[in-house]
Protein backbone atom coordinates (compact mmCIF):
# COMPACT_ATOMS: atom_id res chain seq x y z
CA UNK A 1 16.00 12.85 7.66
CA UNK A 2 14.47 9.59 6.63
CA UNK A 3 13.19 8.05 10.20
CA UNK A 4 11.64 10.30 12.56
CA UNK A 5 9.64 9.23 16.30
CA UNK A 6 5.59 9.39 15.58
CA UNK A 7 4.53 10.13 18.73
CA UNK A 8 1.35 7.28 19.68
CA UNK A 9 -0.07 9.22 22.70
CA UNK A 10 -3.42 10.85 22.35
CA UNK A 11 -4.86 10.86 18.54
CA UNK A 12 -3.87 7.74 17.14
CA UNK A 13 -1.18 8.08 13.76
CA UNK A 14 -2.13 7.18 11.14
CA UNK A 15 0.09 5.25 8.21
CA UNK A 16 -2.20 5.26 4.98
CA UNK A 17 -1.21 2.33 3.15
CA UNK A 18 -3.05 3.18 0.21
CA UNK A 19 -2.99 6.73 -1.35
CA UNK A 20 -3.05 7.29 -5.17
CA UNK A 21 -2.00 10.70 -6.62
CA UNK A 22 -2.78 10.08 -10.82
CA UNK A 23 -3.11 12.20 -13.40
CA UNK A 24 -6.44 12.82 -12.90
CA UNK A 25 -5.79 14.44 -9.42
CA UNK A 26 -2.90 16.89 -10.46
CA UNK A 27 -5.46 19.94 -11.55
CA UNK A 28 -7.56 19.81 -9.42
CA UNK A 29 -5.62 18.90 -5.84
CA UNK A 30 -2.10 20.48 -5.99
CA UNK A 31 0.97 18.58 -4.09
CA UNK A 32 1.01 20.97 -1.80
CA UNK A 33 -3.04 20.57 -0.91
CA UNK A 34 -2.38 17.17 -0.61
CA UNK A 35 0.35 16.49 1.43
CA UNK A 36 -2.22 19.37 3.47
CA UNK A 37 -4.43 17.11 3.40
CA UNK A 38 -3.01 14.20 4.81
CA UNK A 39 -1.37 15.80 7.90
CA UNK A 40 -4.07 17.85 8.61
CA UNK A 41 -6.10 13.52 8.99
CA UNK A 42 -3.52 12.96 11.25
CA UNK A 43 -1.38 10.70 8.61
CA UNK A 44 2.36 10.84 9.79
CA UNK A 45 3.35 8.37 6.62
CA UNK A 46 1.69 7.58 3.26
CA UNK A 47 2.32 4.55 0.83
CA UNK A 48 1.89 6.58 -2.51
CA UNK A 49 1.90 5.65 -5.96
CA UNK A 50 0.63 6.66 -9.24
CA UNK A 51 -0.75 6.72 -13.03
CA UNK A 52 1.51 7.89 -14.39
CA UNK A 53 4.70 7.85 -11.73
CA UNK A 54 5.18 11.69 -11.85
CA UNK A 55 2.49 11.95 -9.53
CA UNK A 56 4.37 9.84 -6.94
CA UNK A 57 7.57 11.88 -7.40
CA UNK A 58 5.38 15.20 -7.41
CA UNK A 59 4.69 14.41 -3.55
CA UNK A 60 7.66 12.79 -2.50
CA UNK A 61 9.54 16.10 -3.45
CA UNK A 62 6.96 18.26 -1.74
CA UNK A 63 6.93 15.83 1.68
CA UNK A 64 9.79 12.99 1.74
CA UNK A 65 9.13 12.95 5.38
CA UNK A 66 5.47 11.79 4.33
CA UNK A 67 5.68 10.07 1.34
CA UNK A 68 6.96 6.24 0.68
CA UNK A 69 6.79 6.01 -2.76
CA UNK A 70 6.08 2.78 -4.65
CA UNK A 71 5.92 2.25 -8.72
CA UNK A 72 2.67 2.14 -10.41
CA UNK A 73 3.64 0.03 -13.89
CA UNK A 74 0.79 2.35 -15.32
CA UNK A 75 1.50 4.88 -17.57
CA UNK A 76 -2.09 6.05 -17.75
CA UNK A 77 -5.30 4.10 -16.35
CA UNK A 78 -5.22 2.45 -19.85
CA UNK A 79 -2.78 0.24 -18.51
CA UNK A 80 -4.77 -1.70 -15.81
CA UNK A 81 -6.76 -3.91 -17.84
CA UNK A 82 -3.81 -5.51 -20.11
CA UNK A 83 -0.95 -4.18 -18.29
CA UNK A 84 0.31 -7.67 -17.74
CA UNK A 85 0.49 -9.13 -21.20
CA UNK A 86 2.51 -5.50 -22.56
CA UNK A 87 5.99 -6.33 -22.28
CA UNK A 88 7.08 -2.66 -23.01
CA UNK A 89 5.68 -2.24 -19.26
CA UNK A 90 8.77 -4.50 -18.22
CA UNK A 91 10.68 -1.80 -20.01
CA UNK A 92 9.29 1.46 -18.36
CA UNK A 93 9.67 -0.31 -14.82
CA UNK A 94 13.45 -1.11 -15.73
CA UNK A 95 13.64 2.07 -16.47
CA UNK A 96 11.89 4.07 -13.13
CA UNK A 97 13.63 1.52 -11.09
CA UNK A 98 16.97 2.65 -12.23
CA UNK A 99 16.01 6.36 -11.60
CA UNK A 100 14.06 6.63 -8.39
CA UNK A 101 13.99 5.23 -4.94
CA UNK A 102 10.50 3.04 -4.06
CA UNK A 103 9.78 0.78 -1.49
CA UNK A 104 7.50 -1.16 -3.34
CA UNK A 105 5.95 -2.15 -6.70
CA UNK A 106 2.36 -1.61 -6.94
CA UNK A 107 -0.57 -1.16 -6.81
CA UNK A 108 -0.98 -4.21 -9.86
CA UNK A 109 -4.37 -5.26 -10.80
CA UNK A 110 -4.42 -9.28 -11.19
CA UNK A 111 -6.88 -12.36 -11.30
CA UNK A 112 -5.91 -16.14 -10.93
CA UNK A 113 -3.72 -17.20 -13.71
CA UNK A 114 -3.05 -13.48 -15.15
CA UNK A 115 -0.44 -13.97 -12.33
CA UNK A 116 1.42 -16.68 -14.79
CA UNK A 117 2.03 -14.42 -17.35
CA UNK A 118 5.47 -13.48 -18.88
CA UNK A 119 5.31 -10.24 -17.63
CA UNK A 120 4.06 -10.35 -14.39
CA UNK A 121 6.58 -13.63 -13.83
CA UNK A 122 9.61 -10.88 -14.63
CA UNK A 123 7.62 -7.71 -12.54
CA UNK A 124 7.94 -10.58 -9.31
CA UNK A 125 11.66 -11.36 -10.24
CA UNK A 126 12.55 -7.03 -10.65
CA UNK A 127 10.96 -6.97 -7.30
CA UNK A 128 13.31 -9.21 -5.55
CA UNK A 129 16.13 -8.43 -7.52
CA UNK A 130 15.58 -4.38 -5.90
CA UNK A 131 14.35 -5.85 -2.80
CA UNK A 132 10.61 -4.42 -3.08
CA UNK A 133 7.29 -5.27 -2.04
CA UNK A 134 4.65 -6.05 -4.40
CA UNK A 135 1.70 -4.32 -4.13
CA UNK A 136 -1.46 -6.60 -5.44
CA UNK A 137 -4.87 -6.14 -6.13
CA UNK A 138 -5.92 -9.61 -6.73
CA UNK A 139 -8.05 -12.96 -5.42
CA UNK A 140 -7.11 -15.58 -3.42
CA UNK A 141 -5.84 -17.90 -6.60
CA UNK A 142 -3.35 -14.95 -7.93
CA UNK A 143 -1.39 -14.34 -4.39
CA UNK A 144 -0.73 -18.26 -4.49
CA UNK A 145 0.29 -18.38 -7.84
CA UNK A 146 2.87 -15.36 -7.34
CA UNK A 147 4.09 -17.20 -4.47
CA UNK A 148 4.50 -20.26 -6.35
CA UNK A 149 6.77 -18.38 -8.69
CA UNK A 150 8.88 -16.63 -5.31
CA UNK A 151 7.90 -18.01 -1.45
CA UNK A 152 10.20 -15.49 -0.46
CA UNK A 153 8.46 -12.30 -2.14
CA UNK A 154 6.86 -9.90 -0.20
CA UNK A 155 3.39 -9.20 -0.76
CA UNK A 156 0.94 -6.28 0.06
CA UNK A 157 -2.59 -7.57 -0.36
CA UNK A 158 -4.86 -5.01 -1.65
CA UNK A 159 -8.18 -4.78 -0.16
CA UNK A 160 -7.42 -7.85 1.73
CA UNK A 161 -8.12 -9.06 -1.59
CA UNK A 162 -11.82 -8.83 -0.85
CA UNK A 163 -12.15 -12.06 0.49
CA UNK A 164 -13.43 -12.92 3.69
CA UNK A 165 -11.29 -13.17 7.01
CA UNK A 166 -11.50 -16.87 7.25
CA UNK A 167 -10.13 -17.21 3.89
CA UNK A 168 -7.67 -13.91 4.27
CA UNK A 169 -6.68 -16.29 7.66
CA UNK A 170 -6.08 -19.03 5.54
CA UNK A 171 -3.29 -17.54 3.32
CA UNK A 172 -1.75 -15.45 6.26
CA UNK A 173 -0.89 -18.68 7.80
CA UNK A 174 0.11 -20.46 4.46
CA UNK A 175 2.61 -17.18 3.22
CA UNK A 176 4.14 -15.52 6.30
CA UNK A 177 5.32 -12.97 3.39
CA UNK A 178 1.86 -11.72 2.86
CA UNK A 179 0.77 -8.24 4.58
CA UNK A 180 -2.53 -6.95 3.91
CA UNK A 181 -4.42 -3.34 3.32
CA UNK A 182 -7.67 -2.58 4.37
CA UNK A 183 -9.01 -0.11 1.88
CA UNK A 184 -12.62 -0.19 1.25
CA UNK A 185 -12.79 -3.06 4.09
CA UNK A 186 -16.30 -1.11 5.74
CA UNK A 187 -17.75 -4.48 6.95
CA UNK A 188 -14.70 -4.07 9.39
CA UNK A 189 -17.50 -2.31 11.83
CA UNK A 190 -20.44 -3.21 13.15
CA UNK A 191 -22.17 -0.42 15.10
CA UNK A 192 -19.16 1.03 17.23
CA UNK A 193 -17.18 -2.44 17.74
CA UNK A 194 -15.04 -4.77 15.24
CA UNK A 195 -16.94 -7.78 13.58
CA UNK A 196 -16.41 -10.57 15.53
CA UNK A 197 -14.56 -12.46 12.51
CA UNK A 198 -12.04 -9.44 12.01
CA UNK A 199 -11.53 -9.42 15.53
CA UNK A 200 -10.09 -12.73 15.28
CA UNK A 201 -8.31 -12.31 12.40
CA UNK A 202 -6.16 -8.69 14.09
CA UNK A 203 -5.65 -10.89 16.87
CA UNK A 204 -4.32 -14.05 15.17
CA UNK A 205 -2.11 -11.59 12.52
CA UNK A 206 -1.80 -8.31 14.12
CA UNK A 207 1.74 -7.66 12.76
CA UNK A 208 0.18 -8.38 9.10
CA UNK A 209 -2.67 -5.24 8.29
CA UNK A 210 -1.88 -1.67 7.46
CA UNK A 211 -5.25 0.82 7.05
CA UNK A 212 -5.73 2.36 3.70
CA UNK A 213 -7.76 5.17 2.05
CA UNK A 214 -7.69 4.54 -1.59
CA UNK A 215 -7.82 7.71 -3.56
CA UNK A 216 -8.13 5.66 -7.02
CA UNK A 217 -10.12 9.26 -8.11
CA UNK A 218 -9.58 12.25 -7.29
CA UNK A 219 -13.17 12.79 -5.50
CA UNK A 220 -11.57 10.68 -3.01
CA UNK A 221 -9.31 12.77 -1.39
CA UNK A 222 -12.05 14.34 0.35
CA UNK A 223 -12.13 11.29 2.39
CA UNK A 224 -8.82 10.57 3.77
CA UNK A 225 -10.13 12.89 7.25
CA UNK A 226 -13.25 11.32 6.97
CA UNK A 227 -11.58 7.45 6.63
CA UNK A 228 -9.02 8.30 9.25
CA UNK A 229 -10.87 9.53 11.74
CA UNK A 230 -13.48 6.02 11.07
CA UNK A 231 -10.73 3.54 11.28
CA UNK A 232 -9.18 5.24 14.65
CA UNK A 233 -13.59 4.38 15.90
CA UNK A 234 -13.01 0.51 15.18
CA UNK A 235 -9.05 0.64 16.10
CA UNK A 236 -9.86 2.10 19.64
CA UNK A 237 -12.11 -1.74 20.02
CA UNK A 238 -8.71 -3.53 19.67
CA UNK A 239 -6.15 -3.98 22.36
CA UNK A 240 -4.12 -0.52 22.61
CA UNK A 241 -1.00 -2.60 21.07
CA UNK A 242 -2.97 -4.42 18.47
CA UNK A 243 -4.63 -1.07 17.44
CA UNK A 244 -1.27 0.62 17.05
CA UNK A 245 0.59 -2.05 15.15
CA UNK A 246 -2.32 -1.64 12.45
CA UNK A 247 -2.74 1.92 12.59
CA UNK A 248 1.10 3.12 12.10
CA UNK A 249 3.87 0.24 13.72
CA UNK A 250 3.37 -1.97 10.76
CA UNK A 251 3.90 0.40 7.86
CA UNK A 252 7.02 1.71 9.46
CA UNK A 253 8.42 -1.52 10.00
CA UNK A 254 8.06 -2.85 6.95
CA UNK A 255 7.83 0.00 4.57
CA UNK A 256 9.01 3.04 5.97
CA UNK A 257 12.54 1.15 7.59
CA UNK A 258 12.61 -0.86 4.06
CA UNK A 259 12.87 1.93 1.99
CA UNK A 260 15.03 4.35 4.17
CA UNK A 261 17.27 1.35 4.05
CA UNK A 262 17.37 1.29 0.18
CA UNK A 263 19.60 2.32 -2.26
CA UNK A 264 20.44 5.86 -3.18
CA UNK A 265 18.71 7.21 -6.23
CA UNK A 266 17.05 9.97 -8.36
CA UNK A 267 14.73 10.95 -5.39
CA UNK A 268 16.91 10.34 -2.10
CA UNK A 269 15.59 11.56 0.96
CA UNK A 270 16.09 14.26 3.08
């Protein structure tokens, strides 16, 4: 079954927007500790990719009611730095997308005008042409530029980008495409309530952020309790609806219904 009911009363759910399972994980965190892992945090979904993609599939099969798998172009963490200049990456990603089932395209690693390149230009045009999400770790100048290319192109902003909420404000009201994770967003939180420029920004967008972990190592995993249990602390300042739309609503409405809606493939659900 692809769509099940997360139930919102008492702990808050959890929908990790940004899990990584690489190659680097696989001996020393099996799928099944994982997947352990994440339920046992209170994570009912997970937006999971991977360098290389085996790692993805390697949880999906273990927990498909967990998992929402999305396609890392990396082969191996070699591939981040020059990924988008290597047009035998257009190739592998041809080639995953005709095999498995993903929801999204992702996580990329991109500054300003690496966005213009050949490769990236046909990565944005496989992503509408599947009808995925692209999953960006980039600045400001690089979501505009992909946007340029495709107004109507979904994006995930990693990180929020890093910038700060005015200027995250700025482009949420310029691309009404643009969703963001907060991964490694710890200035969230001041003492036990939500900075007062955040606060604004959940309120003004609250359909538009997803929480994230961010297991880029494997040394990481030993925080996705720790992280969930922290973002439910600055959630729980936000209005009960705001809080749940960030924690859980907005992955499952536009990740978890997106790809249960997709095409049939190599890794179809249960």
């Amino acid at each position: 079954m692809c769509l099940s009911a997360i139930a919102s009363a008492g702990e808050l759910p959890i929908f990790d927007a940004h899990i990584h399972y690489s190659e680097d994980a696989w001996s020393i965190l099996s799928p099944q500790e994982a997947v352990a892992r994440l339920r046992s945090a209170g994570v009912v979904r997970a937006l999971v990719s991977s360098s290389n993609d085996d790692g993805t599939q390697k949880l999906y099969a273990e927990a498909p009611d967990l998992v929402i798998p999305e396609l890392r172009p990396y082969r191996t963490r070699d591939d981040l730095n020059g990924w988008f200049n290597d047009e035998t990456i257009v190739v592998h990603v041809e080639q995953r997308l005709k095999q498995y089932r993903y929801v999204a395209i992702g996580e990329i690693h991109l500054d300003d005008e690496q966005a213009d390149t050949p490769v990236v230009r046909r990565v944005v045009q496989l992503a509408k042409r599947y009808g995925l999400m692209l999953h960006v770790h980039s600045d400001a100048n690089a979501i505009d530029r992909i946007f340029h290319q495709d107004p109507e192109v979904r994006i995930l902003w990693a990180h929020a980008g890093f910038e700060n909420p005015e200027r995250v404000a700025e482009l949420m009201r310029r691309h009404r495409q643009l969703w963001a994770d907060l991964s490694f967003r710890y200035e969230i939180q001041t003492a036990e309530k939500i900075a007062l420029s955040w606060r604004a920004l959940f309120l003004e967008f609250p359909d538009r952020f997803m929480v994230g972990t961010d297991t880029y190592t494997p040394d990481r995993w030993s925080e996705v309790a720790r992280h969930a249990s922290w973002a439910r602390t600055w959630l729980a300042d936000l209005p009960r609806g705001v809080a749940e739309r960030i924690a859980y609503k907005n992955g499952e409405a536009v990740l978890t219904v997106a790809f249960c809606e997709s095409p049939r493939r190599g890794n179809s659900a249960k």
